[in-house]
Protein backbone atom coordinates (compact mmCIF):
# COMPACT_ATOMS: atom_id res chain seq x y z
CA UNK A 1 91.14 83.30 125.20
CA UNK A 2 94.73 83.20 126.44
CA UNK A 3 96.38 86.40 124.88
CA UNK A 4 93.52 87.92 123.38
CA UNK A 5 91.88 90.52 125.66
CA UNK A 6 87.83 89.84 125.63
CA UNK A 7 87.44 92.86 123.06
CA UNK A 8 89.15 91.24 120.47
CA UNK A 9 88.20 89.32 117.65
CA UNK A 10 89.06 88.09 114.33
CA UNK A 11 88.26 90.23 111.46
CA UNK A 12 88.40 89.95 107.75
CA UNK A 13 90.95 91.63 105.85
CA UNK A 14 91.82 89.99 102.65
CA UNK A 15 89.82 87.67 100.60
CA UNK A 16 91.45 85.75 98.05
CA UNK A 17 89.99 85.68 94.08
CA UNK A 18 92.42 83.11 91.85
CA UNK A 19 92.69 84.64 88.37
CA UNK A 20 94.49 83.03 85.29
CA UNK A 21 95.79 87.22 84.55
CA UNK A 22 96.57 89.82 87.07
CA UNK A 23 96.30 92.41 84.64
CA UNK A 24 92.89 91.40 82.86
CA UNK A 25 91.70 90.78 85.97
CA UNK A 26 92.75 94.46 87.04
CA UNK A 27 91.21 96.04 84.68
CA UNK A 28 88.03 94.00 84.82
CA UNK A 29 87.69 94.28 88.56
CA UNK A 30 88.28 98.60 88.21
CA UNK A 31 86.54 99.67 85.10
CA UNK A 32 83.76 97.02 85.26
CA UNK A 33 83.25 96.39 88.81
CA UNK A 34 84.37 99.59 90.17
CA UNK A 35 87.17 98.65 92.73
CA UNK A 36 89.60 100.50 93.26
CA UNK A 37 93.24 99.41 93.18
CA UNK A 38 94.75 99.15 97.03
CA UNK A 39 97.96 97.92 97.02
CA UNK A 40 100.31 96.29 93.74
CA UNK A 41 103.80 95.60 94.85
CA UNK A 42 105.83 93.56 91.96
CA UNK A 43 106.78 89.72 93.84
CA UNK A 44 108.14 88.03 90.77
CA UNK A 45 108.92 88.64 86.95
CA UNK A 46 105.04 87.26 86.36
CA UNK A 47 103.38 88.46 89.37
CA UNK A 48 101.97 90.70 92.02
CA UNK A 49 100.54 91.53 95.35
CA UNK A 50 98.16 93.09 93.84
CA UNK A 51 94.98 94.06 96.14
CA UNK A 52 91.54 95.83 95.59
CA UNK A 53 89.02 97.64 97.90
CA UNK A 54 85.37 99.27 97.37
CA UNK A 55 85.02 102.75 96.63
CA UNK A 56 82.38 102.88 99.43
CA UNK A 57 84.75 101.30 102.30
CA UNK A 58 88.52 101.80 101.40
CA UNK A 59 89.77 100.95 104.76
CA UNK A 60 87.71 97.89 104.28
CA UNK A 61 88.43 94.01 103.34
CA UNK A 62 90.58 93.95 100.28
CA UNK A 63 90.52 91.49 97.30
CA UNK A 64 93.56 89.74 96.29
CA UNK A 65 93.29 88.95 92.97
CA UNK A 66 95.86 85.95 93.38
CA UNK A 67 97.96 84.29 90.48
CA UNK A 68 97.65 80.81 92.17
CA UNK A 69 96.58 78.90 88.66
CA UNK A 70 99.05 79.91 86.76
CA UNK A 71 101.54 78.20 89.71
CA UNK A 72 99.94 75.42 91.86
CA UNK A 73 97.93 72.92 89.26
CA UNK A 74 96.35 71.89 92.39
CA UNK A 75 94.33 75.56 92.29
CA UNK A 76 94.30 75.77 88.45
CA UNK A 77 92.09 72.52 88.87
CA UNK A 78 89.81 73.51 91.34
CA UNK A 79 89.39 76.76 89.54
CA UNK A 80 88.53 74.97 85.93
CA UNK A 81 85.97 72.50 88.28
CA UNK A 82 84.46 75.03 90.05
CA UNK A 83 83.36 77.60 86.11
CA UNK A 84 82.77 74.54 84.57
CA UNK A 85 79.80 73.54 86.86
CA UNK A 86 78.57 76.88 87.14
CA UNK A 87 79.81 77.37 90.78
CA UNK A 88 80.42 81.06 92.02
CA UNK A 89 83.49 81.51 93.85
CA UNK A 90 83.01 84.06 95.60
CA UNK A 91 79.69 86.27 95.79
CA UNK A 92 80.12 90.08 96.24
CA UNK A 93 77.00 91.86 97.99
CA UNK A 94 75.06 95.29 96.33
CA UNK A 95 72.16 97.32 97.13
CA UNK A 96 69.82 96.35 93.94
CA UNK A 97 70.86 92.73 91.44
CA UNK A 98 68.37 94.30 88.64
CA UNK A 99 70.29 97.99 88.79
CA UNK A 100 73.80 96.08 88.55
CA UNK A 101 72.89 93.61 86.24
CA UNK A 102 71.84 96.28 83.62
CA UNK A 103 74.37 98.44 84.44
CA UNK A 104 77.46 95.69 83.95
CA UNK A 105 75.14 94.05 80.80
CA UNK A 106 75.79 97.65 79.43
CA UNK A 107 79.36 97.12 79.84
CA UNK A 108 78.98 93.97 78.00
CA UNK A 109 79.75 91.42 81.48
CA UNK A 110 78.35 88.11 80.00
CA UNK A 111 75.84 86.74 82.70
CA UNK A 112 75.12 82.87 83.46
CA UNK A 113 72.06 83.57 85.71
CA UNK A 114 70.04 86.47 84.94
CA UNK A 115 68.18 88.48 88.23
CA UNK A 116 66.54 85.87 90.23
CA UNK A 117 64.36 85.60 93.28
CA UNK A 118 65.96 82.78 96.27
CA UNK A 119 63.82 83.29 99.03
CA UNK A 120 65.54 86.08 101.09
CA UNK A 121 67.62 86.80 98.54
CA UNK A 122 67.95 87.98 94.72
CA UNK A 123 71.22 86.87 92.98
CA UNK A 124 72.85 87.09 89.40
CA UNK A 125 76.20 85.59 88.26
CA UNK A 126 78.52 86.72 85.45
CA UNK A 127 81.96 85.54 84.15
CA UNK A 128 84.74 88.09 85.42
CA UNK A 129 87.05 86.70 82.02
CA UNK A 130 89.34 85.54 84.19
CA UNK A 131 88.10 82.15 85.19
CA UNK A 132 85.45 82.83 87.51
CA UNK A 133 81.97 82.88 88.20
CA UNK A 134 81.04 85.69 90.78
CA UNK A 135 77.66 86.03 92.36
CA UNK A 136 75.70 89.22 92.73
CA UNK A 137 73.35 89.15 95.94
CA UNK A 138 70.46 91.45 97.05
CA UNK A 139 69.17 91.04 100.58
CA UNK A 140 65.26 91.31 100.13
């Protein structure tokens, strides 16, 4: 632990979402999801450091919704792979799947697994139109 007193630790502060539009993916993210915008500082004519937090913990992690696929085919590849088999890429936790699911159906979020049972867990997953599956997950 050379430099790091015993106290310290790693922590998470930014995860990183790839999405194929910064500004679809904006407005998805806030008036779907409910995040609220952090931090959007211009980088480049076509994009942005453009970060997201929860209403419920603002000094929280924050999402970077990050234009990778439109500039590294490498990620543009692995994003395409990863919807077309159905694979979340990220999953985002919430109190009650059956209350979100409804409420985000409502809001017309298409959904690729409806409210289902795992064990410990409950999960959905819906398309955020941006190239993504994201995963919904209750603890039971």
């Amino acid at each position: 632990m050379s430099g790091q007193s015993k106290n310290e630790s790693m922590k998470v502060s930014i995860i990183s979402i790839p999405v194929k539009d910064q500004e679809k993916a904006l407005q998805f993210y806030t008036e779907k999801l409910g995040f609220l915008k952090k931090v959007d500082v211009p980088l480049s004519e076509h994009s942005r450091w453009l970060t997201l937090v929860s209403k419920e913990e603002q000094d929280g992690p924050e999402i970077l919704l990050e234009p990778a696929p439109n500039h590294f085919e490498p990620a543009r590849i692995y994003q395409n792979a990863l919807f077309e088999a159905g694979i979340p890429y990220t999953q985002f936790n919430v109190e009650n799947v059956q209350q979100e699911y409804e409420r985000l159906l409502g809001l017309g979020v298409e959904f690729s697994i409806t409210p289902t049972e795992m064990g410990t867990v409950k999960i959905a997953v819906f398309n955020d139109t941006c190239g993504n599956h994201i995963q919904l997950v209750q603890m039971l």
